[in-house]
Protein backbone atom coordinates (compact mmCIF):
# COMPACT_ATOMS: atom_id res chain seq x y z
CA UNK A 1 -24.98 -1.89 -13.41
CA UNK A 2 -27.73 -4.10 -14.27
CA UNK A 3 -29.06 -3.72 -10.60
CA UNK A 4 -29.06 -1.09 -7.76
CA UNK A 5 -29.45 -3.23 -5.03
CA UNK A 6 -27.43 -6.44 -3.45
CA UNK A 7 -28.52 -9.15 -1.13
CA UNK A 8 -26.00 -10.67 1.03
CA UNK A 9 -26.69 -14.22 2.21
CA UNK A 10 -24.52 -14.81 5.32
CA UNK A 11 -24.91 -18.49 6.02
CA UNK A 12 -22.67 -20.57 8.52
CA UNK A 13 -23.33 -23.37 10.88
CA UNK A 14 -24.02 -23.02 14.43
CA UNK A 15 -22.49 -25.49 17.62
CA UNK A 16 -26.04 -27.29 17.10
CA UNK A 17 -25.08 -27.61 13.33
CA UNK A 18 -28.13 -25.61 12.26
CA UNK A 19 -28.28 -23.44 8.93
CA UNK A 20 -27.93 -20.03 9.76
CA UNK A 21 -28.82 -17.00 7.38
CA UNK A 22 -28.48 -13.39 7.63
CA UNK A 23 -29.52 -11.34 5.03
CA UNK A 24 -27.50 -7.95 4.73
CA UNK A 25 -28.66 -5.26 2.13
CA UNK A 26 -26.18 -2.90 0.62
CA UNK A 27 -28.57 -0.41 -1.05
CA UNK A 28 -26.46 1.00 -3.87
CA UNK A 29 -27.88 4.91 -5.26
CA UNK A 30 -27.53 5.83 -8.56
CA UNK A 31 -24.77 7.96 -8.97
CA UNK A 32 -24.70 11.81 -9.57
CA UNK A 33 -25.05 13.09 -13.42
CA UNK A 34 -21.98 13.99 -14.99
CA UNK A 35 -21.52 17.11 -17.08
CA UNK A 36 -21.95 16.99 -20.42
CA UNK A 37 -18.31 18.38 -20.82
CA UNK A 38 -17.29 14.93 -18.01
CA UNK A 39 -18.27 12.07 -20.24
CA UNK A 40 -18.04 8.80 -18.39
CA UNK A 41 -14.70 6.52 -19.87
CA UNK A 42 -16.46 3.84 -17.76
CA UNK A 43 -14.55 1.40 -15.36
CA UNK A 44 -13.20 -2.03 -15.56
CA UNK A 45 -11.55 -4.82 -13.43
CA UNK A 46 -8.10 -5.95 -14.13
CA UNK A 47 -5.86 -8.72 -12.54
CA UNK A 48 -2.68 -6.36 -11.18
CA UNK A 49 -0.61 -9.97 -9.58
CA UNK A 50 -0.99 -12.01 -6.83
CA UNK A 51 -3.85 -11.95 -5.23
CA UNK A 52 -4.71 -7.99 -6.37
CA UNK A 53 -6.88 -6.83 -8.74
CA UNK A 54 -6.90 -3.31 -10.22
CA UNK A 55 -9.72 -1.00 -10.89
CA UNK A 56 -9.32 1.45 -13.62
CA UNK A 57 -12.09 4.15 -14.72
CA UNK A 58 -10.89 4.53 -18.24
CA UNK A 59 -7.25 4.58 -18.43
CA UNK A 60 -6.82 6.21 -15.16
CA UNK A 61 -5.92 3.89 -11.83
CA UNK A 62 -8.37 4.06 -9.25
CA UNK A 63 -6.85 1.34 -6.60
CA UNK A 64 -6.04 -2.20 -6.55
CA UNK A 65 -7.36 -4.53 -3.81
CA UNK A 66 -5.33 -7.09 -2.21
CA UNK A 67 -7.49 -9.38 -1.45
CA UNK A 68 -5.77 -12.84 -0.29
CA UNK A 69 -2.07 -13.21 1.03
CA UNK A 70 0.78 -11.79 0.19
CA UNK A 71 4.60 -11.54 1.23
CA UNK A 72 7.11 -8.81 1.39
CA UNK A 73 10.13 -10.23 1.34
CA UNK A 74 12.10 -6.80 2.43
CA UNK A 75 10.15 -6.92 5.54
CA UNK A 76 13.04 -8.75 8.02
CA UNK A 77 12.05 -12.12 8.49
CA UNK A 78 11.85 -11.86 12.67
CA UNK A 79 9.46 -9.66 11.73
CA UNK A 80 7.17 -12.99 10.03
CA UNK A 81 3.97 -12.13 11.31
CA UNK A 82 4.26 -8.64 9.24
CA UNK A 83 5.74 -9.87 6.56
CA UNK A 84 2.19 -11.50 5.11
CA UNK A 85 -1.36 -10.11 5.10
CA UNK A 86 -3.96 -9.77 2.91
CA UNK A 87 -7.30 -7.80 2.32
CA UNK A 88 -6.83 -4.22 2.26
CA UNK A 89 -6.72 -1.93 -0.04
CA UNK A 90 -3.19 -0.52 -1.42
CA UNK A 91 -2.33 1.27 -3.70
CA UNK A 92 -5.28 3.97 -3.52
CA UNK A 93 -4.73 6.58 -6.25
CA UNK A 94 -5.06 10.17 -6.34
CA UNK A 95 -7.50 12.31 -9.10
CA UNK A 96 -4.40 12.22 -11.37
CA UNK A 97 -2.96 8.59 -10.74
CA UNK A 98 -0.56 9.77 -7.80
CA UNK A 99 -0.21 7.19 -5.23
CA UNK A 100 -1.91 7.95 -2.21
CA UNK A 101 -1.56 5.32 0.50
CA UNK A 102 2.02 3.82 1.66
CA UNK A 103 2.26 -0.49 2.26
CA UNK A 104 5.06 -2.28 4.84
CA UNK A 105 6.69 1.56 5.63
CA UNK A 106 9.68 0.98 7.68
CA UNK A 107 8.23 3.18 10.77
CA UNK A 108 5.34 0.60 10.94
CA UNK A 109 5.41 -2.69 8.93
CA UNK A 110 1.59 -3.50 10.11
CA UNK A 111 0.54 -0.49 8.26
CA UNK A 112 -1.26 -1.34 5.11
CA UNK A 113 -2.86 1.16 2.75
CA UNK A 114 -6.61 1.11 3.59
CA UNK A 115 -7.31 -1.09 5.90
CA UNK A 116 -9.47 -2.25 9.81
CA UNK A 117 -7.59 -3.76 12.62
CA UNK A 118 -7.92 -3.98 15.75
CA UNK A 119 -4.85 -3.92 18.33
CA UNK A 120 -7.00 -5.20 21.32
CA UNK A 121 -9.13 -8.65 20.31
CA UNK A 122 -10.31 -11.14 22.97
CA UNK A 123 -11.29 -14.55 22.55
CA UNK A 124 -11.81 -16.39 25.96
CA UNK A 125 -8.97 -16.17 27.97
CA UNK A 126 -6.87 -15.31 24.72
CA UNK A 127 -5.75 -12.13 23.93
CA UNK A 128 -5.01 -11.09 20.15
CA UNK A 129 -3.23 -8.11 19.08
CA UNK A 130 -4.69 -7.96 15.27
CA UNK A 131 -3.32 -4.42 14.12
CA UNK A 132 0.27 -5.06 15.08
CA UNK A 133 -0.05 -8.13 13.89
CA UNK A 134 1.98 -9.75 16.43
CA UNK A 135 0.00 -12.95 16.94
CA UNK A 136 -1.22 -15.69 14.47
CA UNK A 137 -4.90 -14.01 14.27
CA UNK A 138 -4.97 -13.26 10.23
CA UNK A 139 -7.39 -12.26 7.91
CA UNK A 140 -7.80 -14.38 4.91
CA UNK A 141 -10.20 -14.25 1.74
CA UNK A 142 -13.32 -16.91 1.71
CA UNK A 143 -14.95 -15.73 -1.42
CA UNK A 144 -16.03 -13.19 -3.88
CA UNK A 145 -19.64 -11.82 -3.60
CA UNK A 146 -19.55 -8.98 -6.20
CA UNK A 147 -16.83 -7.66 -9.57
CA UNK A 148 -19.54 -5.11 -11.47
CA UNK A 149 -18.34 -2.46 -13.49
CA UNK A 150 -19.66 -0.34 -15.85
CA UNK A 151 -19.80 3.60 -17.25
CA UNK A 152 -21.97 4.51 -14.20
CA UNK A 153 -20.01 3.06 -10.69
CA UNK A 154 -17.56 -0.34 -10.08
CA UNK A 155 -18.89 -2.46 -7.12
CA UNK A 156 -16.16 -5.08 -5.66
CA UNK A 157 -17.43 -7.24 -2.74
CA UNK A 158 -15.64 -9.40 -0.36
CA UNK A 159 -16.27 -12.43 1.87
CA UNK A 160 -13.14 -12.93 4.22
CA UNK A 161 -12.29 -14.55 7.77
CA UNK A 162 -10.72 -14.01 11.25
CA UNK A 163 -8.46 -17.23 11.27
CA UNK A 164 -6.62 -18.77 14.13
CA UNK A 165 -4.81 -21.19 12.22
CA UNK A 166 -8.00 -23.33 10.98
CA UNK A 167 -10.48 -21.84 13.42
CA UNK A 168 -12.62 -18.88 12.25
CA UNK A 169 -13.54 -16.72 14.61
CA UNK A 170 -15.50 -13.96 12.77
CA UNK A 171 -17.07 -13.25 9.33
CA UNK A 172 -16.21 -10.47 7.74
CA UNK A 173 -18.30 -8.90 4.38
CA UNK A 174 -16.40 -6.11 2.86
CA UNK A 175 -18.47 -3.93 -0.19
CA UNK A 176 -16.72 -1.26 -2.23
CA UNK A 177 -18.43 1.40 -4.74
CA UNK A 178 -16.48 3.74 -6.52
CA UNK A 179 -17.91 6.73 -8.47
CA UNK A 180 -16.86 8.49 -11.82
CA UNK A 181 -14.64 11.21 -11.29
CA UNK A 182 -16.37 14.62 -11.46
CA UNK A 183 -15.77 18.56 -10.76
CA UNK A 184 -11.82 17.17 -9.07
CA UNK A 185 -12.85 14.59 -6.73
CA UNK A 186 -14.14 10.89 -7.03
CA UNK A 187 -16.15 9.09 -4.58
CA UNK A 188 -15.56 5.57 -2.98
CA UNK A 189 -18.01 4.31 -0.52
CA UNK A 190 -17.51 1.31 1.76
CA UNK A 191 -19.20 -0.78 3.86
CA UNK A 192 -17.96 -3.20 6.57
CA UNK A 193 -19.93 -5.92 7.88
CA UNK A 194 -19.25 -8.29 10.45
CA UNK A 195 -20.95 -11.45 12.43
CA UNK A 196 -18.73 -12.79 15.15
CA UNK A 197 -18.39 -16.81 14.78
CA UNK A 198 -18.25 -17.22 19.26
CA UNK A 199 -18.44 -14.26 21.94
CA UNK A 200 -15.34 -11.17 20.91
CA UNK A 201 -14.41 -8.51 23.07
CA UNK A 202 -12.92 -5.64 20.81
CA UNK A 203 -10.89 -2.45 21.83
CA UNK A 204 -8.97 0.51 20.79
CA UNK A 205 -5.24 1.53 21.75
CA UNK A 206 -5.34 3.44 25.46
CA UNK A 207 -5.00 6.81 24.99
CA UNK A 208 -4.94 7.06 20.97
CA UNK A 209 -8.16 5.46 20.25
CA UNK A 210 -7.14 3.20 17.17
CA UNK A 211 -8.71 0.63 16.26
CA UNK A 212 -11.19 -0.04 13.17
CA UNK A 213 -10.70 1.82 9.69
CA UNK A 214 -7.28 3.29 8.81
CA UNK A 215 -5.92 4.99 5.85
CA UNK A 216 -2.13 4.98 5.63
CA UNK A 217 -1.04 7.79 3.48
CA UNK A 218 2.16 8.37 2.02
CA UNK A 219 2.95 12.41 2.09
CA UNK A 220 5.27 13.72 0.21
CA UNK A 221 8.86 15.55 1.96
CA UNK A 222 11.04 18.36 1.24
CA UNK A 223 14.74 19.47 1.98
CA UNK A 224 14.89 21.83 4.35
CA UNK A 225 17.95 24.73 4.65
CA UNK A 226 19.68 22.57 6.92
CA UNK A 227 19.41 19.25 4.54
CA UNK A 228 17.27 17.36 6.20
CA UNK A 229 13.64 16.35 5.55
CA UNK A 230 10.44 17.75 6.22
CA UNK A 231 7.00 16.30 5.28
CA UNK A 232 4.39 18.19 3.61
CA UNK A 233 1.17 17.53 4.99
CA UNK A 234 -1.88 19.27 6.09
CA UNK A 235 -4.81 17.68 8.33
CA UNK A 236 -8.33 19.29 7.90
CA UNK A 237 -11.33 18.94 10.05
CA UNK A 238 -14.50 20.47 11.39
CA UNK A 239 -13.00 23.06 13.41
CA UNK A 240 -10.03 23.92 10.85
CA UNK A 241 -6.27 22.77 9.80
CA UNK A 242 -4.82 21.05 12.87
CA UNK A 243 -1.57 22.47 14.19
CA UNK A 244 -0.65 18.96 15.66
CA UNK A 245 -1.67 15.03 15.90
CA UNK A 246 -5.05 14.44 17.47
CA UNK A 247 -4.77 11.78 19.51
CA UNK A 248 -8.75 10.99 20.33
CA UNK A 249 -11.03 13.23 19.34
CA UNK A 250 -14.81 12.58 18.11
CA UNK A 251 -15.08 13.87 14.14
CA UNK A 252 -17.40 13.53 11.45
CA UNK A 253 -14.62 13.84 9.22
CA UNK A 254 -10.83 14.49 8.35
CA UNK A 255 -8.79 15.25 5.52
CA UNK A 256 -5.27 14.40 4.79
CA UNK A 257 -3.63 16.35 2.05
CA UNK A 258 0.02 16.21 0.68
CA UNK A 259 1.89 16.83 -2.31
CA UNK A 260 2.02 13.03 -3.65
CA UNK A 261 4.36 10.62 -4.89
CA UNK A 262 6.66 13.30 -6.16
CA UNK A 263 3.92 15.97 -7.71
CA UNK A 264 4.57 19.35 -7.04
CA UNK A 265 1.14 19.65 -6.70
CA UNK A 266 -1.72 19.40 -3.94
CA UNK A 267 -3.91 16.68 -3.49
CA UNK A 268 -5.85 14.62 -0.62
CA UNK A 269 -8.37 12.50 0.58
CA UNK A 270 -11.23 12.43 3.46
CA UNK A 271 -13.05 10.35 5.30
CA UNK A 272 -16.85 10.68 5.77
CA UNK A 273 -18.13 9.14 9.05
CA UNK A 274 -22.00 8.61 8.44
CA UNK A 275 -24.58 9.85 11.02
CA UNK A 276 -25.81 6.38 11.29
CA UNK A 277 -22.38 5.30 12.76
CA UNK A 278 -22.25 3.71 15.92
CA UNK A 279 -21.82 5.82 18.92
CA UNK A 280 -21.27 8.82 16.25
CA UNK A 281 -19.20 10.92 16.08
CA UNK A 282 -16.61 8.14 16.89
CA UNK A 283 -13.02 8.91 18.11
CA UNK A 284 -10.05 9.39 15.72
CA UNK A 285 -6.50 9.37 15.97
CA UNK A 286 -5.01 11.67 13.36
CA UNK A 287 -1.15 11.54 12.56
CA UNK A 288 1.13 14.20 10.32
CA UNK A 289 3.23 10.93 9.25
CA UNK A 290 0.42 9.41 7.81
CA UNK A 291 -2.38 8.18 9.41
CA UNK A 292 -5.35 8.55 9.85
CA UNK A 293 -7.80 6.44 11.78
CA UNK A 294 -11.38 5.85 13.08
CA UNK A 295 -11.42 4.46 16.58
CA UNK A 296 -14.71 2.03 17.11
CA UNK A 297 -15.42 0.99 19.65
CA UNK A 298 -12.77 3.25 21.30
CA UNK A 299 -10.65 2.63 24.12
CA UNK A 300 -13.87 0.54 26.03
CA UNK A 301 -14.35 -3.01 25.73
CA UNK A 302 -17.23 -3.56 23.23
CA UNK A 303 -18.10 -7.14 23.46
CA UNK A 304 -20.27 -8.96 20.80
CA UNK A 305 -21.93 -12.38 20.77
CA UNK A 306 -22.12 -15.32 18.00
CA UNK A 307 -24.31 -14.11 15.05
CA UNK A 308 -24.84 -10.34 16.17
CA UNK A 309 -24.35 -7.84 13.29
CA UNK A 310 -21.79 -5.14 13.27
CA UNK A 311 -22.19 -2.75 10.70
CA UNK A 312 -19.65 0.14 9.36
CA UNK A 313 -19.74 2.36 6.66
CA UNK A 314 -17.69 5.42 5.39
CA UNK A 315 -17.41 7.35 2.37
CA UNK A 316 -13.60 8.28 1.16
CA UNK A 317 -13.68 11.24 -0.72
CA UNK A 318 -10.75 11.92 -3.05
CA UNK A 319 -10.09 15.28 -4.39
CA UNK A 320 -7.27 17.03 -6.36
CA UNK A 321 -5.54 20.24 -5.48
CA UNK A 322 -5.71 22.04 -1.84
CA UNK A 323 -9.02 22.29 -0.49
CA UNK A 324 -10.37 24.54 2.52
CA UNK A 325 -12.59 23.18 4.86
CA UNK A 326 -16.11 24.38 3.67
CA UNK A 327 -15.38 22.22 0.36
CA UNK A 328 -14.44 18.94 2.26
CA UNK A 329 -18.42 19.94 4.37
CA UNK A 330 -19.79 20.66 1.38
CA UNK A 331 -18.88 17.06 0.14
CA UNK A 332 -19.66 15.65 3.63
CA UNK A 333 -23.42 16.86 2.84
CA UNK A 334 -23.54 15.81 -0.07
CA UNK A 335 -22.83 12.27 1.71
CA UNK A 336 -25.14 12.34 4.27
CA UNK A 337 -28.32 14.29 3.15
């Protein structure tokens, strides 16, 4: 990377037709030294199909980005709102190239590998149900900001839209840094930024807390004595393995580990919330089928006006094998100190 730090020029029109800027600075760190026994096989960008592009650190997958519109055309077609999305994040891959995340599953067509949604968005007098996708509010891609790659970290930045048909209704700036893989896990910060176009009231699911970053894995299953199928999952946080969902609780982190994509061995992912989150620790509802997600705001009406920030970041923290919970903390501080 010939630089370690991006400016990002938000610029729009307001009703008076004036030039608006924002400047937003994603302040990239160098990243950790690698053992001498770890050289770096360095990372590149590759088109992977419509509207996707690949990262790859050496040979080795790392994820590819959808990052305008695409179709599914097993997805029924009275279920056309589902059926197309774009910018997320699917496939993310594991340490050892196992796929991670799950795209259009039958229990829940909206779900889409890493990805932010809201199910409660209002506009006015209209109400817009963006994680279940069941009205026309879409996100669409505007324009790339940043593809750098190089032996030390891949950045990938994003400029994209909330649409209503033509109208745009928020700007959304989406920036991705991915680390070398080192000691069994790799790195992958985000950050999420967001300037609402006219005045948006957003809000989490009642009673689960949804709303805002999600990961949709895909654990693996096996056949139980009696033939039918059991998933293989375990759900790590700061008090210990879960024994069932958590339907809104405030974390600094969870992890979600499975044995992938047919392995017969362990491997996972967390997510590190920041301490300069909003309202931190936010809310989280965490699912053994799959999910798990960051609720922000939560279940209150947040409401923002035209041109004020919002700012998210996170930190996704992929490992190999099983992990206890003193390894995921010891990776959270390493994160956030």
């Amino acid at each position: 990377m010939n630089t370690t730090q991006y400016i990002i020029i938000l610029t729009r029109r307001s009703r008076s037709g004036l030039l608006l800027g924002m400047v937003l600075l994603f302040l990239l760190l160098p990243s950790a030294t690698l053992r001498a026994d770890e050289p770096s096989k360095g990372f590149r960008f590759e088109d992977a199909g419509t509207n996707t592009i690949a990262l790859f650190e050496g040979d080795e997958p790392v994820y590819h980005y959808v990052y305008d519109l695409i179709t599914n055309e097993n997805v029924p077609e009275n279920e056309f709102r589902r059926r197309t999305r774009g910018c997320y994040m699917h496939p993310l891959f594991g340490i050892n190239g196992e796929v991670l995340t799950d795209d259009f599953p039958l229990d829940h067509y909206h779900h889409h590998g890493l990805f932010w949604a809201w199910p409660h968005v209002q506009l006015g007098d209209e109400h817009h149900d963006f994680w279940n996708q069941t009205t026309d509010l879409q996100q669409r891609f505007v324009k790339w900001l940043a593809k750098e790659a190089d032996e030390n970290s891949a950045v990938l930045a994003v400029e994209n839209g909330w649409f209503i048909g033509e109208r745009k209704v928020m700007t959304e700036q989406v920036w991705f840094r991915s680390y070398p893989k080192q000691d069994g896990s790799r790195s992958l910060d985000m950050q999420l930024f967001f300037v609402p176009e006219e005045k948006i009231t957003l809000r989490g699911a009642e009673g689960k807390s949804y709303g805002g970053l999600c990961v949709r894995f895909k654990p693996g299953s096996e056949t139980t004595g009696d033939d039918t199928e059991k998933t293989i999952a375990k759900i790590t946080v700061p008090t210990g393995v879960t024994t069932s969902d958590l339907p809104e609780e405030r974390l600094m982190w969870a992890d979600f580990a499975s044995k992938f994509d047919g392995r017969e061995t362990v491997s996972g992912a967390a997510i590190f919330v920041p301490p300069t989150h909003p309202d931190y620790p936010p809310t989280w509802l965490t699912r053994y089928y799959g999910p798990l997600c960051i609720g922000w705001p939560g279940v209150k009406d947040r409401t923002f006006q035209p041109d004020e920030e919002i700012k998210l970041q996170y930190r996704l923290w992929i490992h190999d094998g099983p992990v206890d919970g003193g390894s995921i903390e010891r990776g959270y501080k390493e994160y956030t100190e």
